[in-house]
Protein backbone atom coordinates (compact mmCIF):
# COMPACT_ATOMS: atom_id res chain seq x y z
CA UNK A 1 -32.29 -15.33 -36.48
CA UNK A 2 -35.26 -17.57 -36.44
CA UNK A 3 -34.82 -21.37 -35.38
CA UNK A 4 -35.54 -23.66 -37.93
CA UNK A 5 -38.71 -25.40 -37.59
CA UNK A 6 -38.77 -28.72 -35.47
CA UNK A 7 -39.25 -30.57 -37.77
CA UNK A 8 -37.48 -31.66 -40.70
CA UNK A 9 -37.04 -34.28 -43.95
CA UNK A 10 -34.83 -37.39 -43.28
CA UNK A 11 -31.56 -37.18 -45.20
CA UNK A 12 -30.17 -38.86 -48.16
CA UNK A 13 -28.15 -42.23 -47.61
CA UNK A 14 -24.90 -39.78 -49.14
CA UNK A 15 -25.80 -37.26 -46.80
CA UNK A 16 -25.54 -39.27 -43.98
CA UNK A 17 -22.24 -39.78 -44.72
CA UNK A 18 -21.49 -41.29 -48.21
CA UNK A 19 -18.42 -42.79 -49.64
CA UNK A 20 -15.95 -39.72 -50.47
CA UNK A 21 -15.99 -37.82 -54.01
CA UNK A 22 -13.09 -38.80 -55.51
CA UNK A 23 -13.03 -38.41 -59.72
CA UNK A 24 -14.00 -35.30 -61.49
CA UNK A 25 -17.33 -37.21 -62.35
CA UNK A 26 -17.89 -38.08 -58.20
CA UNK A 27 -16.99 -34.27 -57.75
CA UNK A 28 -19.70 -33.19 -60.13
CA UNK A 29 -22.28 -35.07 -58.49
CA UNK A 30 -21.29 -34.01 -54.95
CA UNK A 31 -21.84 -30.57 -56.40
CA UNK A 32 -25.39 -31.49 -57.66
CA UNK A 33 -25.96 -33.30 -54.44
CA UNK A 34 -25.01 -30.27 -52.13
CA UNK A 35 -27.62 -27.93 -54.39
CA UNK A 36 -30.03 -30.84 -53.72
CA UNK A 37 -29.40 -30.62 -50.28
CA UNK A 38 -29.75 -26.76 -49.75
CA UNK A 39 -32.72 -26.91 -51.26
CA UNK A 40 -34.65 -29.41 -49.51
CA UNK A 41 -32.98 -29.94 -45.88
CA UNK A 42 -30.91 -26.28 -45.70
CA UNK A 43 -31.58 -26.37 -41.94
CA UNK A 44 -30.83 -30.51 -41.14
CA UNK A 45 -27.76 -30.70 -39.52
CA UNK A 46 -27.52 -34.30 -40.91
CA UNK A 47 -26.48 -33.18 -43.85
CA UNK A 48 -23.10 -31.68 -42.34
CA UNK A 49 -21.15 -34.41 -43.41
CA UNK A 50 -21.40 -33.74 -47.03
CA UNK A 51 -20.88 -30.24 -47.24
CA UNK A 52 -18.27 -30.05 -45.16
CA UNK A 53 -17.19 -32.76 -47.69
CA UNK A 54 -18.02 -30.00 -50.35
CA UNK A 55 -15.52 -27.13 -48.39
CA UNK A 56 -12.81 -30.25 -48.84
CA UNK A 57 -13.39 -30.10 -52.76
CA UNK A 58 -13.23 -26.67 -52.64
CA UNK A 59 -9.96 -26.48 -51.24
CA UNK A 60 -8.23 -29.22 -53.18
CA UNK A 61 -10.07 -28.38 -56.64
CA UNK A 62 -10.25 -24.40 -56.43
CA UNK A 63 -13.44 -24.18 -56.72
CA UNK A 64 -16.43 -22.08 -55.00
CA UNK A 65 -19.67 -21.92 -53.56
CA UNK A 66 -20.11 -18.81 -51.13
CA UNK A 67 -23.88 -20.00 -50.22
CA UNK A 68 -22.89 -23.57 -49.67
CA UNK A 69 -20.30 -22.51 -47.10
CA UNK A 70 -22.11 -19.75 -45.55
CA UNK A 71 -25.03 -22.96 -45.21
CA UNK A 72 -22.01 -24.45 -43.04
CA UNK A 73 -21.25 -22.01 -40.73
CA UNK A 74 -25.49 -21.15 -40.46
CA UNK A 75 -25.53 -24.95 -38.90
CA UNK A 76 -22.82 -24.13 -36.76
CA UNK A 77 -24.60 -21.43 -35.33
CA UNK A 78 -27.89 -23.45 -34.98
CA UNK A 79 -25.83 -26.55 -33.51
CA UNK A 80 -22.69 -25.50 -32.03
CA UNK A 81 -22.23 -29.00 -30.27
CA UNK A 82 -21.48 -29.89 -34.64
CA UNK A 83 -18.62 -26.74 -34.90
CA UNK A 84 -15.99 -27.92 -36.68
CA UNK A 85 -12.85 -25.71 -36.65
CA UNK A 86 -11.35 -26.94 -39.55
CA UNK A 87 -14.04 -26.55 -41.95
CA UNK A 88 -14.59 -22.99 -40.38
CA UNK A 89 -11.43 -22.19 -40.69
CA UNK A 90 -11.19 -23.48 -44.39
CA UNK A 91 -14.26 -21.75 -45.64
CA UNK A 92 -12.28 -18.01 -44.28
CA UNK A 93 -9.37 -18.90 -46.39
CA UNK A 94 -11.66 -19.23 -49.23
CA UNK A 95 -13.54 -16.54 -48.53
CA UNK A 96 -10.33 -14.67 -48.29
CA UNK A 97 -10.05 -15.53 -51.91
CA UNK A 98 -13.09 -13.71 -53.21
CA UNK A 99 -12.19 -10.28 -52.33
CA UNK A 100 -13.23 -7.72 -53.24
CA UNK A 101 -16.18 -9.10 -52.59
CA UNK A 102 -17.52 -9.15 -48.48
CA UNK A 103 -17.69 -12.56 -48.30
CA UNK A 104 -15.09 -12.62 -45.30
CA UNK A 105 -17.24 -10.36 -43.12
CA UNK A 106 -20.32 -12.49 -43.59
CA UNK A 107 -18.67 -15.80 -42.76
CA UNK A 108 -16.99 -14.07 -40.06
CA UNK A 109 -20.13 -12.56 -38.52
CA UNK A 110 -21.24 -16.15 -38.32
CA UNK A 111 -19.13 -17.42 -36.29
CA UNK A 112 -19.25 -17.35 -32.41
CA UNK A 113 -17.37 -14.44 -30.36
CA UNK A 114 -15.65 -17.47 -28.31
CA UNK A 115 -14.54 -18.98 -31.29
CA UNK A 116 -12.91 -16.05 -32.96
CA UNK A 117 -9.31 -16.48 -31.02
CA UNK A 118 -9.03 -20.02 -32.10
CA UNK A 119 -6.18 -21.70 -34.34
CA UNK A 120 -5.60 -19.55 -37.41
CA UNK A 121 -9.08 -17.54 -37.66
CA UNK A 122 -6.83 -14.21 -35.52
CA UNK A 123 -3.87 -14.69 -38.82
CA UNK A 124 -7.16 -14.65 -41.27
CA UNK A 125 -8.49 -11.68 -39.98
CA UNK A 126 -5.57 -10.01 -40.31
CA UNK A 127 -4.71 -10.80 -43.38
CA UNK A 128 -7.82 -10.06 -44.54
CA UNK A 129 -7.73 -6.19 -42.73
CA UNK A 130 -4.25 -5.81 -44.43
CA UNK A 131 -5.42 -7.07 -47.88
CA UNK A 132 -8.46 -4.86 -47.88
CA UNK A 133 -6.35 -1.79 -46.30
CA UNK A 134 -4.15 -1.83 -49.26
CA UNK A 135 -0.91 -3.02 -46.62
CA UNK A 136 -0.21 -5.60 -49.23
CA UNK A 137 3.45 -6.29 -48.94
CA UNK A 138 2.79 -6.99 -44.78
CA UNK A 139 -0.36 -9.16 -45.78
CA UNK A 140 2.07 -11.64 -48.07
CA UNK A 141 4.47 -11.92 -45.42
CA UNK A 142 1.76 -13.53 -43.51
CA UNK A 143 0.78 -15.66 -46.32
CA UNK A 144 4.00 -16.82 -46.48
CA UNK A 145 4.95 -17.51 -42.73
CA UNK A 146 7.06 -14.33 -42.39
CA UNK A 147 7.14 -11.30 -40.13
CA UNK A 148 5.23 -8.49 -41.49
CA UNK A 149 8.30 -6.34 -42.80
CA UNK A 150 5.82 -2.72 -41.88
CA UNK A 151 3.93 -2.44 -38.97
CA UNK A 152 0.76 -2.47 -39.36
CA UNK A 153 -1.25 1.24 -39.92
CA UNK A 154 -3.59 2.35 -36.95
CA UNK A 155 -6.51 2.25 -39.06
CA UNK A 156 -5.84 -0.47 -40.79
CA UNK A 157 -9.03 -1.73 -39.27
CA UNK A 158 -10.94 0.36 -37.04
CA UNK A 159 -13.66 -2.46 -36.24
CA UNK A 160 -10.90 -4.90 -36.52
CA UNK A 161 -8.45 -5.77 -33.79
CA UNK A 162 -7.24 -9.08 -35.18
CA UNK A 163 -5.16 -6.26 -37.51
CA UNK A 164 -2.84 -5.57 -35.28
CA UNK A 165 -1.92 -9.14 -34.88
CA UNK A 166 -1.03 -10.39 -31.29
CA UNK A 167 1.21 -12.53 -29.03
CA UNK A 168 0.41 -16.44 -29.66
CA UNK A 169 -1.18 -15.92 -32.85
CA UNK A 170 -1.08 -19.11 -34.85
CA UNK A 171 0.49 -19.06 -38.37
CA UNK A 172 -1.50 -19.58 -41.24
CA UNK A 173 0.80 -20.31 -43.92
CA UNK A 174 1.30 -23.86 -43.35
CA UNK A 175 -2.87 -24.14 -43.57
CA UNK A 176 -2.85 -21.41 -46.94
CA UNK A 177 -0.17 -23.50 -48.46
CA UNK A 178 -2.73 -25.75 -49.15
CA UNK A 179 -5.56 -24.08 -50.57
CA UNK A 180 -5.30 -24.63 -54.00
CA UNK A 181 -5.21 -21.20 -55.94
CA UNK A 182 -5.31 -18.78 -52.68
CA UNK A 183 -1.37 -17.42 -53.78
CA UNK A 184 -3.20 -16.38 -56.86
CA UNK A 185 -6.62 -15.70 -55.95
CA UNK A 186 -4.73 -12.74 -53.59
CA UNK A 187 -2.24 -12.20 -56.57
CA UNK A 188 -5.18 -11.01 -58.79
CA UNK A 189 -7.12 -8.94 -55.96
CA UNK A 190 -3.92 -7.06 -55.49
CA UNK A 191 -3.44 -6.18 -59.15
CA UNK A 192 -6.71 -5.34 -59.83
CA UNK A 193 -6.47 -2.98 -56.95
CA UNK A 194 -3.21 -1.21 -57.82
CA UNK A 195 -4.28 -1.35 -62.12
CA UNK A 196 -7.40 0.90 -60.27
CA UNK A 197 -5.35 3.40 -58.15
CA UNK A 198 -1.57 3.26 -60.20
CA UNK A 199 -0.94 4.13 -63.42
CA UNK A 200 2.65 3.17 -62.64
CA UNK A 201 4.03 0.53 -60.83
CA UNK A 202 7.81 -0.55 -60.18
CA UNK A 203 9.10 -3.12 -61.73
CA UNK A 204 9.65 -4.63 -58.26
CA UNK A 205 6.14 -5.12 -57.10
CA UNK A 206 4.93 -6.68 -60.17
């Protein structure tokens, strides 16, 4: 993609790195401030601070803003010496939680090859390629810090090795634990999945 041109507004005093958001009022206008923000200095990496701020209040308040984060990981790409691993990882959990939609792939895409075996991005992936291959009972066991209890399908991602999961790989669970909302976020993209293709279900995967 093209560089963003040299040169660029000055940021706001907040964006520079503002007192934290704290009340639902503050979080309301660190929302207003981060649409302020994209719109005027999308491409300063100054304004980092505050939306990876904004991926915090995400997390804790269950909210979501798929252009906001995807804003994030653009920045990353543009200044890699700002990458921060936490917020990356962060905005794939919440991605996670928008299935169906693709919203995984495209923040996936956007971050660096070298970076894609780091912390818990390899768990994500997976559970992401089980979630999405219908292998839903082995993609909560990974949610919830267990061994998946099936192996893993052979296509359960064809352009997706982190599937088949991997010595070293670093448990997510302790990091999904706590993402507000992500135990039902993945609740309702599996029943919305199995009220499309079941017109039965057992009692004991309700």
């Amino acid at each position: 993609p093209a560089l963003p041109p040299p040169s660029m507004p000055a940021p706001s005093d907040a964006a520079a790195g503002g007192a934290p958001y704290n009340s639902d009022d503050d979080a309301s206008l660190l929302e207003d401030e981060v649409v302020s923000l994209l719109q005027s200095q999308r491409y300063n990496p100054d304004i980092l601070p505050r939306l990876e701020a904004y991926v915090a209040h995400q997390v804790a308040h269950e909210t979501y803003d798929a252009d906001a984060n995807l804003a994030v990981l653009k920045l990353y790409q543009f200044y890699p010496e700002r990458y921060q691993p936490s917020t990356a990882i962060l905005i794939l959990a919440k991605a996670i939680m928008a299935l169906p939609a693709s919203d995984f792939l495209c923040c996936r895409y956007l971050i660096p090859d070298a970076r894609q075996a780091e912390a818990e991005i390899p768990a994500l992936c997976r559970i992401s390629a089980l979630l999405e291959t219908g292998q839903f009972e082995s993609a909560w066991d990974l949610i919830k810090g267990r061994a998946p209890s099936s192996a893993s399908a052979p296509d359960a991602s064809a352009d997706d090795e982190a599937a088949s999961g991997g010595a070293g790989e670093v448990d997510a669970a302790p990091l999904l634990a706590k993402v507000c909302g992500f135990d039902s976020a993945v609740r309702g993209f599996v029943a919305g999945r199995l009220s499309r293709a079941c017109s039965r279900v057992p009692l004991g995967l309700a």
